[in-house]
Structures are given as structure tokens and as C-alpha cells.
N, C-alpha and C. Protein backbone atom coordinates (compact mmCIF):
# COMPACT_ATOMS: atom_id res chain seq x y z
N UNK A 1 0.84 -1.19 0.00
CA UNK A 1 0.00 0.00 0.00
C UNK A 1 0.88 1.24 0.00
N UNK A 2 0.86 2.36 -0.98
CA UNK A 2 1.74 3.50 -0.98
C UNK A 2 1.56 4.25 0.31
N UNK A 3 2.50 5.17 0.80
CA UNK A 3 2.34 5.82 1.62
C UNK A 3 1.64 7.25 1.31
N UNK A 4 1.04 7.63 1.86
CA UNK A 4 0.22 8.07 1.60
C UNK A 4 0.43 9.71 2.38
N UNK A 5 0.83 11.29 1.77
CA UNK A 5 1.35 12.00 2.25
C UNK A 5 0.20 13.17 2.32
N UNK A 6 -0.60 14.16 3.10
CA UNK A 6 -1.45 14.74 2.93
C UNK A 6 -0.19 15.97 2.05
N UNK A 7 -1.57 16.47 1.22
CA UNK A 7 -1.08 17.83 0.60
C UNK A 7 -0.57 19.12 1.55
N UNK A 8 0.97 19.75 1.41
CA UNK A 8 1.15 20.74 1.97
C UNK A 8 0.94 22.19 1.36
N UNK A 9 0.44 23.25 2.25
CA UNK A 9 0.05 24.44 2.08
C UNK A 9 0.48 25.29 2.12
N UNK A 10 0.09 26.68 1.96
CA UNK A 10 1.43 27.57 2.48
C UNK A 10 1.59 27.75 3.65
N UNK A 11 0.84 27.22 4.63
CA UNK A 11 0.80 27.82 6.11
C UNK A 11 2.01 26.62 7.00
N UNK A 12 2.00 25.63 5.82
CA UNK A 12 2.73 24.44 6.24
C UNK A 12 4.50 24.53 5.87
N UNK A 13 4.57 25.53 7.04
CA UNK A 13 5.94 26.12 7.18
C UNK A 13 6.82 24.92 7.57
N UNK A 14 6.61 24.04 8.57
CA UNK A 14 7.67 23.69 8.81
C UNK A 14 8.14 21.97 7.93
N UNK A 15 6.82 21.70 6.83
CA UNK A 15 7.07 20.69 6.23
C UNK A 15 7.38 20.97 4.84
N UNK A 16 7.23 22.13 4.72
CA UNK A 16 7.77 22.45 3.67
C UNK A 16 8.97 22.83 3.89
N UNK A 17 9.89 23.25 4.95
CA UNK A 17 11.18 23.43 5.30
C UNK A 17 11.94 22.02 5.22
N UNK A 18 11.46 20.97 5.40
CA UNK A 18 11.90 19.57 5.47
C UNK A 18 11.79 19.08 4.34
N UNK A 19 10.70 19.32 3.41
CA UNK A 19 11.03 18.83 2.09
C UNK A 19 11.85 19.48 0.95
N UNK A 20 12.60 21.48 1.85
CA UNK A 20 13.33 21.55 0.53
C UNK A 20 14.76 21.55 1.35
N UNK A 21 14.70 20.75 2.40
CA UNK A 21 15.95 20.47 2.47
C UNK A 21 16.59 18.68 2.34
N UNK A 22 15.57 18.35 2.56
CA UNK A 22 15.63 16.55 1.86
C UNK A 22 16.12 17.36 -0.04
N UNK A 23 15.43 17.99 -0.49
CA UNK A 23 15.88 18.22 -2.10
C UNK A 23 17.02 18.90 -2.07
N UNK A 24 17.40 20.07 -1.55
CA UNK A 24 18.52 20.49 -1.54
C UNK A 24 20.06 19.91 -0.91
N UNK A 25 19.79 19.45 0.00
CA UNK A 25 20.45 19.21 1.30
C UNK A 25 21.15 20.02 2.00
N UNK A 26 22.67 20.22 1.63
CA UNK A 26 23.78 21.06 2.10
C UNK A 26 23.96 22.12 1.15
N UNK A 27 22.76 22.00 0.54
CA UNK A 27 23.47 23.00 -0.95
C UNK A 27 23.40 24.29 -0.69
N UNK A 28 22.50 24.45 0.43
CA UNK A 28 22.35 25.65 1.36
C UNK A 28 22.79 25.76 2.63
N UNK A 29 23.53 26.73 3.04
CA UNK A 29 23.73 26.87 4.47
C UNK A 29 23.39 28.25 4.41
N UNK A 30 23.09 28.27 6.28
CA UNK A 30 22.29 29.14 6.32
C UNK A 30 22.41 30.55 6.06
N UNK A 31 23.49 31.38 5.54
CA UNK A 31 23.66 32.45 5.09
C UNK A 31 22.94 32.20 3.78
N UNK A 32 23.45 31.24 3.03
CA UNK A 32 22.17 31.13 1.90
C UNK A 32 20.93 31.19 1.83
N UNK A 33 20.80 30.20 2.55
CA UNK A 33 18.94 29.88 2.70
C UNK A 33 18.56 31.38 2.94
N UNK A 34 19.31 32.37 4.00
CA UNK A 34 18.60 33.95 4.12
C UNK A 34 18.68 34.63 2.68
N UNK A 35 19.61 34.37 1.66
CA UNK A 35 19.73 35.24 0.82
C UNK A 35 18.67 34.78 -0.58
N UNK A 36 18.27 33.86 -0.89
CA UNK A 36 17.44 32.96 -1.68
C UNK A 36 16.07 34.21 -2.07
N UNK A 37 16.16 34.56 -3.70
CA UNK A 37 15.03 35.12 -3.63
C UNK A 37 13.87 34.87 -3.79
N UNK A 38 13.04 35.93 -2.69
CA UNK A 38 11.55 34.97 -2.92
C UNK A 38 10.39 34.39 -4.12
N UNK A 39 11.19 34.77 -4.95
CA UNK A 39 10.84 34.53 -6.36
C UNK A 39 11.07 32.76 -6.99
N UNK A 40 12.28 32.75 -6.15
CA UNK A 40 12.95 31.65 -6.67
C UNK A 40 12.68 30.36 -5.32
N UNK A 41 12.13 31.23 -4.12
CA UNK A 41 11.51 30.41 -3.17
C UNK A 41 9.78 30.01 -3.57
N UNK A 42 9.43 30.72 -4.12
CA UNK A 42 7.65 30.37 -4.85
C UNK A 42 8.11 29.34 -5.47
N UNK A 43 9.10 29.37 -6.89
CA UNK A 43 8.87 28.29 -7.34
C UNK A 43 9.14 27.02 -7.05
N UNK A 44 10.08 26.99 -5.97
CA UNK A 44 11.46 25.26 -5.62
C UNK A 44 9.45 24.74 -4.81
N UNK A 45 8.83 25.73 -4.01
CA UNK A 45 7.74 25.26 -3.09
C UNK A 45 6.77 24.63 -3.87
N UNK A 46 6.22 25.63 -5.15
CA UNK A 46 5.08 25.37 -5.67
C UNK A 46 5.76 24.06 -6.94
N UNK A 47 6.92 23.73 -6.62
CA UNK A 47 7.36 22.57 -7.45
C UNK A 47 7.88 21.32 -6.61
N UNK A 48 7.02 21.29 -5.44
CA UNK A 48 7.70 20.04 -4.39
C UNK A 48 6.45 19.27 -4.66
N UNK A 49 6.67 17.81 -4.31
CA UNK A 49 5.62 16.57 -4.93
C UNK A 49 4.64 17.40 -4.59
N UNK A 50 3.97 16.90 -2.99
CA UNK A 50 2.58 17.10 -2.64
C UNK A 50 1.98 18.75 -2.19
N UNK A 51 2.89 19.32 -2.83
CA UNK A 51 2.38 20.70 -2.34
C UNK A 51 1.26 21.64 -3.26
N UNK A 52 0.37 22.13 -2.37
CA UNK A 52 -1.01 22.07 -3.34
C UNK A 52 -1.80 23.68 -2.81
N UNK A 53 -0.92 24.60 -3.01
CA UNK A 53 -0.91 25.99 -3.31
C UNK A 53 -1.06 27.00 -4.47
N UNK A 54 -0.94 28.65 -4.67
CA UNK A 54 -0.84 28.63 -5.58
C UNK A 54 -0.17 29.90 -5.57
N UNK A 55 0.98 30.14 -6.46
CA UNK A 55 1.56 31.72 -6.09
C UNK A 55 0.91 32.26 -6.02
N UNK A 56 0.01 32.77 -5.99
CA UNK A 56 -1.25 33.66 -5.40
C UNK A 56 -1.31 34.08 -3.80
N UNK A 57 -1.32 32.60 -3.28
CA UNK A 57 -1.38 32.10 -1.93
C UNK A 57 0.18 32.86 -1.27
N UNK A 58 0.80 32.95 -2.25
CA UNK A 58 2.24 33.11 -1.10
C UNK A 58 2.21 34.47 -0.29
N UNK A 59 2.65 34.51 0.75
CA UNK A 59 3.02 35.62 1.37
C UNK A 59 4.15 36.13 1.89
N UNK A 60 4.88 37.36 2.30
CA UNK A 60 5.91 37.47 2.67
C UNK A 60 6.03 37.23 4.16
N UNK A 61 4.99 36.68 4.76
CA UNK A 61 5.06 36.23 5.69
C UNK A 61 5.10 34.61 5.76
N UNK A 62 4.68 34.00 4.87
CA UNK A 62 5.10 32.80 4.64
C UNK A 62 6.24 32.27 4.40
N UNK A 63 6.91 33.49 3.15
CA UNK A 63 8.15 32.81 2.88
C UNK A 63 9.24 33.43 4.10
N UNK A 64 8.94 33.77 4.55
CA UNK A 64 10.00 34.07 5.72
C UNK A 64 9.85 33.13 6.80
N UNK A 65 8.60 32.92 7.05
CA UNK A 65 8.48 31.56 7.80
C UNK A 65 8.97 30.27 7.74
N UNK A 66 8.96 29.97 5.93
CA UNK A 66 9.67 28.91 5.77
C UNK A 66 11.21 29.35 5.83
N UNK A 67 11.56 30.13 5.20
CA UNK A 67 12.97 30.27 5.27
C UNK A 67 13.59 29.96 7.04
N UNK A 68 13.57 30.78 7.72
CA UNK A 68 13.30 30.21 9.25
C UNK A 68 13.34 28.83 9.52
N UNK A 69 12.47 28.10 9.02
CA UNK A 69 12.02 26.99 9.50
C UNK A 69 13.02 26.09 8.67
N UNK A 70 13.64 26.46 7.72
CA UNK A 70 14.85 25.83 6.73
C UNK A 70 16.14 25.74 7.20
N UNK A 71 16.23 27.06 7.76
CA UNK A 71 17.34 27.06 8.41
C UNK A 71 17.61 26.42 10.17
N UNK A 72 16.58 25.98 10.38
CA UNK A 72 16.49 25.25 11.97
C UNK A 72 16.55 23.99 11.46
N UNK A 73 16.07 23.30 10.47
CA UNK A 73 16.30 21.77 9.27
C UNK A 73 17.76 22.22 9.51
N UNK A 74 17.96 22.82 8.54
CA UNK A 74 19.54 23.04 8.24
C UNK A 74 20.52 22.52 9.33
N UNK A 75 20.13 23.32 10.44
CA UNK A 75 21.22 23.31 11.71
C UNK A 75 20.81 22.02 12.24
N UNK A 76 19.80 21.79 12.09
CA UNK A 76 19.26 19.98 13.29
C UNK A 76 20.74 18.85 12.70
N UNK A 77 20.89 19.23 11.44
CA UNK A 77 21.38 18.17 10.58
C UNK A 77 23.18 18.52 10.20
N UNK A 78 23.80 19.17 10.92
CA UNK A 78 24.82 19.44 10.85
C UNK A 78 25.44 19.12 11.65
């Protein structure tokens, strides 16, 4: 039976921080992850499997949330 992953949102800061660092990995550290523009943060999000948003939806309070929440991934794993 597949596993079965609910769709993430934009409010779903901190699983979306975990899935773009499973894709990225180290490719960011965290002076990066702050500098990443939010342009280029809409799309890596609105292009992860189960994520079911729409740039519309984004906010600059979102993407700062995730960024945050990327960089605490980041550090757990170092």
C-alpha cells in the first residue's frame, strides 16, 4: 500500500522546510537559505511533490516563515 502524504500548504511552514531540504540538502547553508530570492523560493515550493498551493497564496510572511524553519532543518542536521 503507498504511503500516503497529505497535501502541503502555504501555512505548512515547517514541512515544507523539510522537504526543501531533503531536495537540496547542504546545498544551502544558512547564510544562503537567508539570501534565496523569494521569487525563486515560490517556485522550488510550488514545485515540491505534494504541495497544493498557488503563487497567489504566497506571502511574505510565509516565505520568511519557511525560510526560518529551513534554516532550523539546516542546523538539526549538521
Amino acid at each position: 500500500m503507498p504511503h500516503f502524504e497529505p497535501p502541503m500548504h502555504w501555512a505548512d511552514h515547517e514541512d515544507i522546510a523539510m522537504a526543501l531540504y531533503e531536495k537540496f540538502g547542504d546545498d544551502f547553508t544558512e547564510a544562503k537559505i537567508y539570501r534565496i530570492r523569494f521569487t525563486d523560493l515560490i517556485e522550488w515550493v510550488l514545485g515540491l511533490n505534494n504541495f497544493d498551493g498557488t503563487r497567489e497564496q504566497a506571502t511574505e510572511g510565509h516565505l520568511e516563515q519557511i525560510q526560518a524553519k529551513w534554516v532550523y532543518e539546516w542546523r538539526d542536521n549538521q
